[in-house]
PDB file of N, CA and C in Angstrom:
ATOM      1  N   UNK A   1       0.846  -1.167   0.000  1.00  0.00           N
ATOM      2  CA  UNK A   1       0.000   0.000   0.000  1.00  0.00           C
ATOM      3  C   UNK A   1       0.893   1.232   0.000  1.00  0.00           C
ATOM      4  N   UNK A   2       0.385   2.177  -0.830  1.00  0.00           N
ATOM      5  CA  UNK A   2       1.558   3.666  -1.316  1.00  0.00           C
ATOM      6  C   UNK A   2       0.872   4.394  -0.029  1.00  0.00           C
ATOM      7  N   UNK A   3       1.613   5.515   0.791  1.00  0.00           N
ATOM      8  CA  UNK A   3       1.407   5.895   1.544  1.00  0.00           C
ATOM      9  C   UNK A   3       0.260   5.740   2.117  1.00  0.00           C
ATOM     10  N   UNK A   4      -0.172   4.652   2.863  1.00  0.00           N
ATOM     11  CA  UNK A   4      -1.249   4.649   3.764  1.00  0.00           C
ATOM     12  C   UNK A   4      -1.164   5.120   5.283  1.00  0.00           C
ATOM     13  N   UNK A   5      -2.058   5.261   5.986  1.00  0.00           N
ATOM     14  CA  UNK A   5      -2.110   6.239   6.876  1.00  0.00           C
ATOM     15  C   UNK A   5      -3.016   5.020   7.523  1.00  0.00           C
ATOM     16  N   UNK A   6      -3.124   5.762   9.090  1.00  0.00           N
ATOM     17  CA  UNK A   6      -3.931   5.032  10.191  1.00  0.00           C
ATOM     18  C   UNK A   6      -4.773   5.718  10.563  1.00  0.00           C
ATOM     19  N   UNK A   7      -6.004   5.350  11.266  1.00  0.00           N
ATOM     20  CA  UNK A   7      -6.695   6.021  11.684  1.00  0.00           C
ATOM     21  C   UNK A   7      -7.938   6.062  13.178  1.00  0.00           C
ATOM     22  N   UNK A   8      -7.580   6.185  13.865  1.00  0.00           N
ATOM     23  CA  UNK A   8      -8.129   5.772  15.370  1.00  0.00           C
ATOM     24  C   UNK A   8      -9.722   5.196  15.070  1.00  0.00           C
ATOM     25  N   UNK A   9      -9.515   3.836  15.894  1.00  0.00           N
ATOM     26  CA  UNK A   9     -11.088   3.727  16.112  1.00  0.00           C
ATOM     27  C   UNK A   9     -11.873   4.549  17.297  1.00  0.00           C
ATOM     28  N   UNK A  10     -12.475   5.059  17.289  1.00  0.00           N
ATOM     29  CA  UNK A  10     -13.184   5.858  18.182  1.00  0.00           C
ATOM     30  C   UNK A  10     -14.602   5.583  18.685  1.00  0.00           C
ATOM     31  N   UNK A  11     -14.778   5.606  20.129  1.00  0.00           N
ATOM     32  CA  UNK A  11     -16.228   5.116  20.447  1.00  0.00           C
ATOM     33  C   UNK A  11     -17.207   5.780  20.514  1.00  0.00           C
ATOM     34  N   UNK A  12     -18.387   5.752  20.236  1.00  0.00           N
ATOM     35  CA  UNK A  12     -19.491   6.182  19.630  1.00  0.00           C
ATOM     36  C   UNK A  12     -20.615   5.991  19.780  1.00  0.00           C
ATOM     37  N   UNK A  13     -21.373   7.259  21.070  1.00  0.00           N
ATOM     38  CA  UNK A  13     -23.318   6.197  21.404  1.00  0.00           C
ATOM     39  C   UNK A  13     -23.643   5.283  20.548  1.00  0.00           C
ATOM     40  N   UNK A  14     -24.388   4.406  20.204  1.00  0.00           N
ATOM     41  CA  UNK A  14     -24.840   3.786  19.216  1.00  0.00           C
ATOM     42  C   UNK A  14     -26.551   4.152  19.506  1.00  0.00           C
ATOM     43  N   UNK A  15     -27.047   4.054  20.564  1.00  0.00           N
ATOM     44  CA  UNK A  15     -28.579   4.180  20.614  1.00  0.00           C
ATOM     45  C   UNK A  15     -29.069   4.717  21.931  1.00  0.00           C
ATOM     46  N   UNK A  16     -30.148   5.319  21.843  1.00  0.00           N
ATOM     47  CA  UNK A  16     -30.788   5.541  23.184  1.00  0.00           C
ATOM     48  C   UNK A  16     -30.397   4.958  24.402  1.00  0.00           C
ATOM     49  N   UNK A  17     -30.334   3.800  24.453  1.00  0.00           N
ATOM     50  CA  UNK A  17     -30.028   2.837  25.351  1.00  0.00           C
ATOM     51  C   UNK A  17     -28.591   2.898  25.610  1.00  0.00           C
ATOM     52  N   UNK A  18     -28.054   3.910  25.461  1.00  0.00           N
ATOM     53  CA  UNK A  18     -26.491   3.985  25.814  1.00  0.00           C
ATOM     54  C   UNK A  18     -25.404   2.793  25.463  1.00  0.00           C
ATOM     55  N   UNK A  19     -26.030   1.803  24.256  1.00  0.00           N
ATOM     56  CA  UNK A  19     -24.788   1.245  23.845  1.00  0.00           C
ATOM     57  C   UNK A  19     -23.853   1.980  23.197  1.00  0.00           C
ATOM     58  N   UNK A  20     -22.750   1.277  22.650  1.00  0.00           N
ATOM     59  CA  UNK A  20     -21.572   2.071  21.416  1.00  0.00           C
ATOM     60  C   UNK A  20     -21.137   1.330  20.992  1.00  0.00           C
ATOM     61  N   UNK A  21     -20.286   1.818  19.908  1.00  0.00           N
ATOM     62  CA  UNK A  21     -19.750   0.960  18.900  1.00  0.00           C
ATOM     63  C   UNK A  21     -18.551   1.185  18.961  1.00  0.00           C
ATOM     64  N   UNK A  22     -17.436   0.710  18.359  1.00  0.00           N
ATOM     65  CA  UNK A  22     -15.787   1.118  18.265  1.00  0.00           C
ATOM     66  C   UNK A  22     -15.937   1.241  16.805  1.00  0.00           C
ATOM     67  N   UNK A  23     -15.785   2.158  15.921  1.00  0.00           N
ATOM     68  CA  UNK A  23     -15.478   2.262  14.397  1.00  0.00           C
ATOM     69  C   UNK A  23     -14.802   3.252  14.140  1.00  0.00           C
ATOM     70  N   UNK A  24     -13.802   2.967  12.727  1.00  0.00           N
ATOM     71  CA  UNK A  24     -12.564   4.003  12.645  1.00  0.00           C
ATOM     72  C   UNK A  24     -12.975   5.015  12.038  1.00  0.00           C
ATOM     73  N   UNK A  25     -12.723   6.554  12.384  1.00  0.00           N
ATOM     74  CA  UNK A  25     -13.219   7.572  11.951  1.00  0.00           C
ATOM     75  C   UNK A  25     -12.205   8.698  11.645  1.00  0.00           C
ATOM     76  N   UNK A  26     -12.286   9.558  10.448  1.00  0.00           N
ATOM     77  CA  UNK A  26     -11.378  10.433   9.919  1.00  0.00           C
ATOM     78  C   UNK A  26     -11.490  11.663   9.782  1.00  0.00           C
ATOM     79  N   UNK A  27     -11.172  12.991   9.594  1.00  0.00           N
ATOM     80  CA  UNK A  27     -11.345  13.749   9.631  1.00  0.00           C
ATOM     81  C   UNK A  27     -11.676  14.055   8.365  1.00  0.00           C
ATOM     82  N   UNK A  28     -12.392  14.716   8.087  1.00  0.00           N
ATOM     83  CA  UNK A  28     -12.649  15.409   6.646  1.00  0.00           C
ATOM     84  C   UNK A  28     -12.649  16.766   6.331  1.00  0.00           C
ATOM     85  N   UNK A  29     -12.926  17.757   5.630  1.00  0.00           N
ATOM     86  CA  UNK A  29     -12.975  18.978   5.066  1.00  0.00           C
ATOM     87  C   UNK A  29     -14.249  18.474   3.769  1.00  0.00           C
ATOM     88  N   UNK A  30     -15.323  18.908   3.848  1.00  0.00           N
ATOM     89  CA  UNK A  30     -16.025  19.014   2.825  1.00  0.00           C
ATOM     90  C   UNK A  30     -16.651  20.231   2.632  1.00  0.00           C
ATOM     91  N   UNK A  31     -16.293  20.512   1.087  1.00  0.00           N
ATOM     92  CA  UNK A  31     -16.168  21.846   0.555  1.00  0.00           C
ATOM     93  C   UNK A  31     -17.319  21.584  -0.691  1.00  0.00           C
ATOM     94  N   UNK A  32     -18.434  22.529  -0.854  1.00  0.00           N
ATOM     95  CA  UNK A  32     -19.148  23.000  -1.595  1.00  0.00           C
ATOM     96  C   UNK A  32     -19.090  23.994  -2.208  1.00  0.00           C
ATOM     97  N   UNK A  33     -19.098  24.622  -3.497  1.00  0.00           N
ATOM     98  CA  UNK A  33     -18.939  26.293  -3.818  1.00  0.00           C
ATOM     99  C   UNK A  33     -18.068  26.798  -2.570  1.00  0.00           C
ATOM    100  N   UNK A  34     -18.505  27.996  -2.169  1.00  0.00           N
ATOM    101  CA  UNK A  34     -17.993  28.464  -1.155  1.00  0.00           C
ATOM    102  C   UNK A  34     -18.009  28.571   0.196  1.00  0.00           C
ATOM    103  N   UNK A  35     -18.401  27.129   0.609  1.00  0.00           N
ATOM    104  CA  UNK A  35     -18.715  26.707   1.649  1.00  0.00           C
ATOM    105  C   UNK A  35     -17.670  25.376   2.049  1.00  0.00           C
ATOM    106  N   UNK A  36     -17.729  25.289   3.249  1.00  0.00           N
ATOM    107  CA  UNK A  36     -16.764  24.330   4.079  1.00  0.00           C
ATOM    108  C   UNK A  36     -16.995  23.752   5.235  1.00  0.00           C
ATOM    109  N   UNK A  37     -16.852  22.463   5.829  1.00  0.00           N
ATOM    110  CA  UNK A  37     -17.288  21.862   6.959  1.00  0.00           C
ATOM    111  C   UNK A  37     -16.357  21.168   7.197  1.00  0.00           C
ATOM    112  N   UNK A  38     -15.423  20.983   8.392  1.00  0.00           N
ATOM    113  CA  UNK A  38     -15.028  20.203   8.665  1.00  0.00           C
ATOM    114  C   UNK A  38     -15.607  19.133  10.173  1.00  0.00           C
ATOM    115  N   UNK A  39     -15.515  17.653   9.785  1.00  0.00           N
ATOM    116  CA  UNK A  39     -16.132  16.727  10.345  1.00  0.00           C
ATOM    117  C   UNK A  39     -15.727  15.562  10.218  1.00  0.00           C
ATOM    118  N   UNK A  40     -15.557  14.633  11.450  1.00  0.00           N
ATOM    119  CA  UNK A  40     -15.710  13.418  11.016  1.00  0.00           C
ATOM    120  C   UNK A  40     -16.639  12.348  10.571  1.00  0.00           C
ATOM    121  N   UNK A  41     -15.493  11.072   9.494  1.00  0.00           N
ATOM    122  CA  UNK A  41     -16.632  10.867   9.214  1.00  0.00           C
ATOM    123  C   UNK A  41     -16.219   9.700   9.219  1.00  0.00           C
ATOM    124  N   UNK A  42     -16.693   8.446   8.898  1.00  0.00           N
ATOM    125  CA  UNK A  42     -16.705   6.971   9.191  1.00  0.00           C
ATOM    126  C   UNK A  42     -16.250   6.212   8.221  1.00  0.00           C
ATOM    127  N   UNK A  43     -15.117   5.796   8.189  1.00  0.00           N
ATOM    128  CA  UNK A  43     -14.324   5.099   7.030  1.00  0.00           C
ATOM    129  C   UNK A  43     -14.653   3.703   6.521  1.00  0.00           C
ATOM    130  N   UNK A  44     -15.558   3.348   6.374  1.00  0.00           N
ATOM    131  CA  UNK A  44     -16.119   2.024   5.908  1.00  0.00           C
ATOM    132  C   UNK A  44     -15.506   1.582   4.225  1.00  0.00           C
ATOM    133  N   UNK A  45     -14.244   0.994   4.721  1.00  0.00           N
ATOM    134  CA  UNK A  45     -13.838   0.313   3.262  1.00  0.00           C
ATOM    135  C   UNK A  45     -14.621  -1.013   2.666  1.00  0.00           C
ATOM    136  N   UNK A  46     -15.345  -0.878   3.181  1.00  0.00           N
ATOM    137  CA  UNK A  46     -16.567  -2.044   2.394  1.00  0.00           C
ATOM    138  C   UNK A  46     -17.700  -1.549   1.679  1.00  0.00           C
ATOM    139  N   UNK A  47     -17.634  -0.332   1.584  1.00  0.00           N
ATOM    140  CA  UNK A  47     -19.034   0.376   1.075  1.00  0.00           C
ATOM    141  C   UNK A  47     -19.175   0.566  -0.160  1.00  0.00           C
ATOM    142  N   UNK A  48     -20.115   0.650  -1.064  1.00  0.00           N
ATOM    143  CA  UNK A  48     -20.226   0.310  -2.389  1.00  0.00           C
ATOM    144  C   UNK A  48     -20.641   1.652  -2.842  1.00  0.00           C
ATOM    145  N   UNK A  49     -21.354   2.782  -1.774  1.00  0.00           N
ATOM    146  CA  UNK A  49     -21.513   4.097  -2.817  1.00  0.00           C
ATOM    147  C   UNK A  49     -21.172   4.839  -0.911  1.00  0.00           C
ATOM    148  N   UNK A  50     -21.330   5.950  -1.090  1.00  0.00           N
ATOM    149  CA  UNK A  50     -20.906   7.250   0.459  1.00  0.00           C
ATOM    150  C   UNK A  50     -22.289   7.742   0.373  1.00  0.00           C
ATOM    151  N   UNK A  51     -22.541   8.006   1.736  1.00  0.00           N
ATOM    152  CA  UNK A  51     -23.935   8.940   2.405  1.00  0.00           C
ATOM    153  C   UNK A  51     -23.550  10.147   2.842  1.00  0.00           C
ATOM    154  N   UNK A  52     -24.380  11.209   2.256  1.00  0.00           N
ATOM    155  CA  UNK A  52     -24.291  12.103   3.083  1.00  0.00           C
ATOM    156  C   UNK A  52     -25.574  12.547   3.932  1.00  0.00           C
ATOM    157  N   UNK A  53     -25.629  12.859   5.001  1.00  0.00           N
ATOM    158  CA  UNK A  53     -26.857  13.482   5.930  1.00  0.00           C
ATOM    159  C   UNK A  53     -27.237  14.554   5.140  1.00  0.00           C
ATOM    160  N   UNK A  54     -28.295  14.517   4.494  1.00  0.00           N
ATOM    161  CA  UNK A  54     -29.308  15.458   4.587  1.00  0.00           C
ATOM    162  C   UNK A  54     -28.965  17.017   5.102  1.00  0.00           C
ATOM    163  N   UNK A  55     -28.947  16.862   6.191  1.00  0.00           N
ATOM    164  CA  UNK A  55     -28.687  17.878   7.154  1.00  0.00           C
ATOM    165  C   UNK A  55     -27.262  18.645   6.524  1.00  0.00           C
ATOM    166  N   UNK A  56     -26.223  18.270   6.501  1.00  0.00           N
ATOM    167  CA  UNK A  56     -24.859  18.561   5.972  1.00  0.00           C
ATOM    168  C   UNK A  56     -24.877  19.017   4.928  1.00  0.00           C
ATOM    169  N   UNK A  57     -25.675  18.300   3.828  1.00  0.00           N
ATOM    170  CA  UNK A  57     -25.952  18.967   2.536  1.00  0.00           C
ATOM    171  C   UNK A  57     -26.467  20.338   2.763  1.00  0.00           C
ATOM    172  N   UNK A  58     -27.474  20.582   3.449  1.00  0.00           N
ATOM    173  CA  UNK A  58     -27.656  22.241   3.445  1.00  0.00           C
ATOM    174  C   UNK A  58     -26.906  22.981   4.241  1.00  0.00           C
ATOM    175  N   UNK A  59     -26.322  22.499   5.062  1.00  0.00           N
ATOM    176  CA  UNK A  59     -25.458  22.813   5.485  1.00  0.00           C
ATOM    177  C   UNK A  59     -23.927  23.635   4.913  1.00  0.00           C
ATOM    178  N   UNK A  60     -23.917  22.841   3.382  1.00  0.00           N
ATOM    179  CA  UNK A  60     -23.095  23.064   2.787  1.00  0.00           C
ATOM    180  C   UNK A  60     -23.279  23.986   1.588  1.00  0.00           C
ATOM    181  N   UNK A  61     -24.846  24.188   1.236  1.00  0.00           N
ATOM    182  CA  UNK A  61     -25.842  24.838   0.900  1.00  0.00           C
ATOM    183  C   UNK A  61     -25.899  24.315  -0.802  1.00  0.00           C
ATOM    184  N   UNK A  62     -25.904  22.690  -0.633  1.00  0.00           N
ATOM    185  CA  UNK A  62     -26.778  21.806  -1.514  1.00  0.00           C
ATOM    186  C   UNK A  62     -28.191  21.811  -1.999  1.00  0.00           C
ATOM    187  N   UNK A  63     -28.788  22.249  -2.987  1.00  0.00           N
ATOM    188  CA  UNK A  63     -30.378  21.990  -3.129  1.00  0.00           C
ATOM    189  C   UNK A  63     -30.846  20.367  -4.008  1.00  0.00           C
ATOM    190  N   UNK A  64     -31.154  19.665  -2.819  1.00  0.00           N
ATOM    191  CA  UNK A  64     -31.228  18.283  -2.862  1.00  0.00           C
ATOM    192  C   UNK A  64     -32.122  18.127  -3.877  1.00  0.00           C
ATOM    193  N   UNK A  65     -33.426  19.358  -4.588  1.00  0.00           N
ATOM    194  CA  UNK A  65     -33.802  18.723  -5.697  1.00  0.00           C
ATOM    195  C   UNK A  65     -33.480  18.935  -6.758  1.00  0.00           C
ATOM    196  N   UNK A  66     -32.075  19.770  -6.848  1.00  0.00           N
ATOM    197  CA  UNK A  66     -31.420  19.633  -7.969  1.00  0.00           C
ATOM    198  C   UNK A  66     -30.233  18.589  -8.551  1.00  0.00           C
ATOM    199  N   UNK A  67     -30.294  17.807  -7.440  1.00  0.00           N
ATOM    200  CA  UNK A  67     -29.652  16.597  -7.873  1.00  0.00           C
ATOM    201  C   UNK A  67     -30.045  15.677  -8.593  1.00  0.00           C
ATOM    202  N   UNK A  68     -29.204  14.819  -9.603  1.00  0.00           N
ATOM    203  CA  UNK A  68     -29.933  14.514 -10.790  1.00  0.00           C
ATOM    204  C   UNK A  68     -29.355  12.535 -10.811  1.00  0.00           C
ATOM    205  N   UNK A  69     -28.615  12.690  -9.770  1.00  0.00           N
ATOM    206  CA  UNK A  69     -27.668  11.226  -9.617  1.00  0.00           C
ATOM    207  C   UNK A  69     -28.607  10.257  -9.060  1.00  0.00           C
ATOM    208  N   UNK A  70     -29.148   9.477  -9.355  1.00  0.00           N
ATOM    209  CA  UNK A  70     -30.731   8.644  -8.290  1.00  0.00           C
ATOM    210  C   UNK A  70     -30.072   7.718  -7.731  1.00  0.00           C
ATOM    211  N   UNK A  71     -30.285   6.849  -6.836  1.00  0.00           N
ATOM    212  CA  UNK A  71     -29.726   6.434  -6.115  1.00  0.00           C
ATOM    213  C   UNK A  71     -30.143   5.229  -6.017  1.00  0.00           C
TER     214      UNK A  71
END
């Protein structure tokens, strides 16, 4: 692997009920036009497409019905 990097697993409520989970999480920068968030986010190398929250998208000041990619 060409420069790979590590990345802490970190614990994480999982539910009401005060369980948690241990999963590895990274820092990000996500940048829209002229907008920016930085956050972590959950490195799942098994995943077949990325989610973003809803919430973050406007956040980032996304208009979700102009997206044209279906899912």
């Amino acid at each position: 692997m060409l420069n790979g990097q590590r990345f802490p697993f970190i614990e994480r409520p999982n539910n009401s009920a005060g369980m948690s989970n241990v999963m590895p999480y990274l820092p990000v920068t996500l940048i829209h036009r002229d907008r920016s968030l930085e956050m972590m986010a959950l490195l799942d190398t098994g995943a077949s497409v990325n989610v973003l929250p809803y919430e973050v998208g406007l956040q980032l000041g996304a208009v979700w019905e102009d997206q044209t990619v279906p899912i």
